[in-house]
C-alpha atoms as a PDB file:
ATOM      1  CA  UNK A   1     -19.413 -31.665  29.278  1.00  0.00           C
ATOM      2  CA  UNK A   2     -22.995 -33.690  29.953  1.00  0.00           C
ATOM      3  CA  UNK A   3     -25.909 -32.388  30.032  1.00  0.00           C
ATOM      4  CA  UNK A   4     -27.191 -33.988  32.909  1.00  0.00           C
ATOM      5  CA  UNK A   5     -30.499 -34.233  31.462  1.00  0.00           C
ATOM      6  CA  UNK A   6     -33.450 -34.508  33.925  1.00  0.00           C
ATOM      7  CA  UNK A   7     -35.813 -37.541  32.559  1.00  0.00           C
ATOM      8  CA  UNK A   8     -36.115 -40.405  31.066  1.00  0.00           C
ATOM      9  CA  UNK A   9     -36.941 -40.016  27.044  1.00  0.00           C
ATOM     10  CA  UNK A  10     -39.378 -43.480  27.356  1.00  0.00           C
ATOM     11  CA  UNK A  11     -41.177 -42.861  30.482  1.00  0.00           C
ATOM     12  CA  UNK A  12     -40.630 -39.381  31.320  1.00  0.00           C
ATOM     13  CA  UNK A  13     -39.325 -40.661  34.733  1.00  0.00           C
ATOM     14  CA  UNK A  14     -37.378 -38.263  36.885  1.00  0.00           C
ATOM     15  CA  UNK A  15     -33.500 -38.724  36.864  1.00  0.00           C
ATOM     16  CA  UNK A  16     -31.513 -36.140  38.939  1.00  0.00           C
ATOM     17  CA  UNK A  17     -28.053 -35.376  38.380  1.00  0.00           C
ATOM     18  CA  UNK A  18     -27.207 -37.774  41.639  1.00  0.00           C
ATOM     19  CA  UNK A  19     -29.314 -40.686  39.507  1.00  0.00           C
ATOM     20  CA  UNK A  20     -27.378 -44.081  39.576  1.00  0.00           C
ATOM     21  CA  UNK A  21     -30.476 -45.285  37.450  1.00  0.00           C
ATOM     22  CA  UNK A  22     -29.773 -42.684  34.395  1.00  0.00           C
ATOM     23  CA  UNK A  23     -28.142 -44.328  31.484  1.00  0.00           C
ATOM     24  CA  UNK A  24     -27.053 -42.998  28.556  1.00  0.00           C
ATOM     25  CA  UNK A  25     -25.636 -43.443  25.159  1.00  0.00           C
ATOM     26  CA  UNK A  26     -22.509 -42.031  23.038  1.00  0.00           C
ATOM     27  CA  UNK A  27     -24.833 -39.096  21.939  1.00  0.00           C
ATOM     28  CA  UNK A  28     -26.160 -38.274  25.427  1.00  0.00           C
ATOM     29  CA  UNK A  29     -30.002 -39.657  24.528  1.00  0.00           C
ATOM     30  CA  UNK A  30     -30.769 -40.128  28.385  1.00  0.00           C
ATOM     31  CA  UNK A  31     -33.034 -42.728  29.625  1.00  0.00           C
ATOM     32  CA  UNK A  32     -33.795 -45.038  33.146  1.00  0.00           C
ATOM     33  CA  UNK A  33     -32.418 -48.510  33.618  1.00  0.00           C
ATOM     34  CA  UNK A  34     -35.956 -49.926  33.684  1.00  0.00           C
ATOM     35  CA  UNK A  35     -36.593 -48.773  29.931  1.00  0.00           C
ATOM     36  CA  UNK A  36     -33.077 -49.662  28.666  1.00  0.00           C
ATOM     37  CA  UNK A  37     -33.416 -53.300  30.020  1.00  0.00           C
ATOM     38  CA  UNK A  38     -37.127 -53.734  30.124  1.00  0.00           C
ATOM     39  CA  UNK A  39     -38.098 -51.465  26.828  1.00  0.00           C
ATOM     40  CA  UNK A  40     -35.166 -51.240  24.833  1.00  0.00           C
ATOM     41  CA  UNK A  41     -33.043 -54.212  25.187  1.00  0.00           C
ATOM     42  CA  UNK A  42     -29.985 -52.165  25.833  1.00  0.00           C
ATOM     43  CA  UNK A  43     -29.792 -50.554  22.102  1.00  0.00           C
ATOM     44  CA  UNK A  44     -30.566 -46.405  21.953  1.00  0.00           C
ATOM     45  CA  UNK A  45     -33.889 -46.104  20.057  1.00  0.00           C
ATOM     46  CA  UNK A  46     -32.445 -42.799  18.522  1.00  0.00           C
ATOM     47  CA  UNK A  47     -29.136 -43.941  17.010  1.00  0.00           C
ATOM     48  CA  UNK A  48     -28.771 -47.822  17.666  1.00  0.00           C
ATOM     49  CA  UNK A  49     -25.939 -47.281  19.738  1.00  0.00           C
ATOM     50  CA  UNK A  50     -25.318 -49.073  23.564  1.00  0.00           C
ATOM     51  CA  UNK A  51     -25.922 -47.681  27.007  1.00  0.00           C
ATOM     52  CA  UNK A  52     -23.630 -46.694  29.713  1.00  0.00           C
ATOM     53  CA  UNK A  53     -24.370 -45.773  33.097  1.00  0.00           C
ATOM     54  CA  UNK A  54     -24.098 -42.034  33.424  1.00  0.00           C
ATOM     55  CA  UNK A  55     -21.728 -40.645  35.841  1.00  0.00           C
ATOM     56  CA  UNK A  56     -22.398 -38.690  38.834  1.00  0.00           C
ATOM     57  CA  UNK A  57     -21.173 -34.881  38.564  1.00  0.00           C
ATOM     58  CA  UNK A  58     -19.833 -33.961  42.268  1.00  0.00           C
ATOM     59  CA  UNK A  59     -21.614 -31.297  43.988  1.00  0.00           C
ATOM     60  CA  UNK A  60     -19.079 -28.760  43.827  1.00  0.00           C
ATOM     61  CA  UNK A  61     -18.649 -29.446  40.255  1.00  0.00           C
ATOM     62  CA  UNK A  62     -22.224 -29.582  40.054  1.00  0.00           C
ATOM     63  CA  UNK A  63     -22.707 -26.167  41.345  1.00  0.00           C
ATOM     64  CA  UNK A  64     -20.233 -24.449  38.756  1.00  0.00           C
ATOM     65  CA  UNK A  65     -21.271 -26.410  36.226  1.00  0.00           C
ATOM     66  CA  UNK A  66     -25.163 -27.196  36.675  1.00  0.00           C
ATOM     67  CA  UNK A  67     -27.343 -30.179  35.398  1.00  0.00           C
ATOM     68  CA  UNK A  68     -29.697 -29.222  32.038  1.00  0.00           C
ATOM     69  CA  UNK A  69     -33.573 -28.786  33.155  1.00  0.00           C
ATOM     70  CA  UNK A  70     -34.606 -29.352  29.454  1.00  0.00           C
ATOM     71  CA  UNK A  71     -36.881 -32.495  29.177  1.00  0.00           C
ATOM     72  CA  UNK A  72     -36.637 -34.662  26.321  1.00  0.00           C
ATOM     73  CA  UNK A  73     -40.166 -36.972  26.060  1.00  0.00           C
ATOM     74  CA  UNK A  74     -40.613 -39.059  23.022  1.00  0.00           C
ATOM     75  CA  UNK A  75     -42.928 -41.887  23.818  1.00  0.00           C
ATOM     76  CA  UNK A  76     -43.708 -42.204  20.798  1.00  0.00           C
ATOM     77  CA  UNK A  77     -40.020 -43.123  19.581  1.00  0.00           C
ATOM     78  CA  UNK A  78     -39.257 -45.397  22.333  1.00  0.00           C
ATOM     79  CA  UNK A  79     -39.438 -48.811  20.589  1.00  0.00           C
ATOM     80  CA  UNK A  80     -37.795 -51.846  21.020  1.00  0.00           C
ATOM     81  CA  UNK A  81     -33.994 -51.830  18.709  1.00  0.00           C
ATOM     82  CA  UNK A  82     -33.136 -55.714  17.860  1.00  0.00           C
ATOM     83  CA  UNK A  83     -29.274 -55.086  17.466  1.00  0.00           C
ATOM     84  CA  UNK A  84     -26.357 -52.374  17.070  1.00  0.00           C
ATOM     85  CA  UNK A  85     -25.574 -51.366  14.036  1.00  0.00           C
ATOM     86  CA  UNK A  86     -22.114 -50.387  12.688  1.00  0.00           C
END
């Protein structure tokens, strides 16, 4: 099940579990739109791998099954990736 995580891991921008702006890649690194297209040039800076949007949980699934509140902030590791790797 996903996480849901709660920020962006470039910008530390807030992304609720309703977020059409959260993207995410096949290992669940979480980040906003504006850093995977303006930042990031649509590769993960963690494992080189592409972004999808995330979906949105429904609320009643949502309820049972609640979004993470751990933030993951790594400025520092949010660099511009060139291409995917295989």
């Amino acid at each position: 099940m996903l996480a849901l995580r709660p920020s962006c891991e470039c910008c530390d921008k807030n992304l609720p579990p309703e977020s059409r702006e959260a993207m995410i890649c096949t290992f669940e690194c979480t980040f906003c739109a504006d850093c995977v297209t303006d930042v990031l040039g649509g590769v993960c800076p963690n494992c080189s791998g592409e972004f999808v949007r995330r979906p949105v949980r429904p609320p009643a699934a949502l309820a049972r099954h609640p979004a993470s509140t751990e933030r993951v902030y790594n400025p520092e590791g949010c660099k511009p990736q060139t291409a995917l790797t295989a």
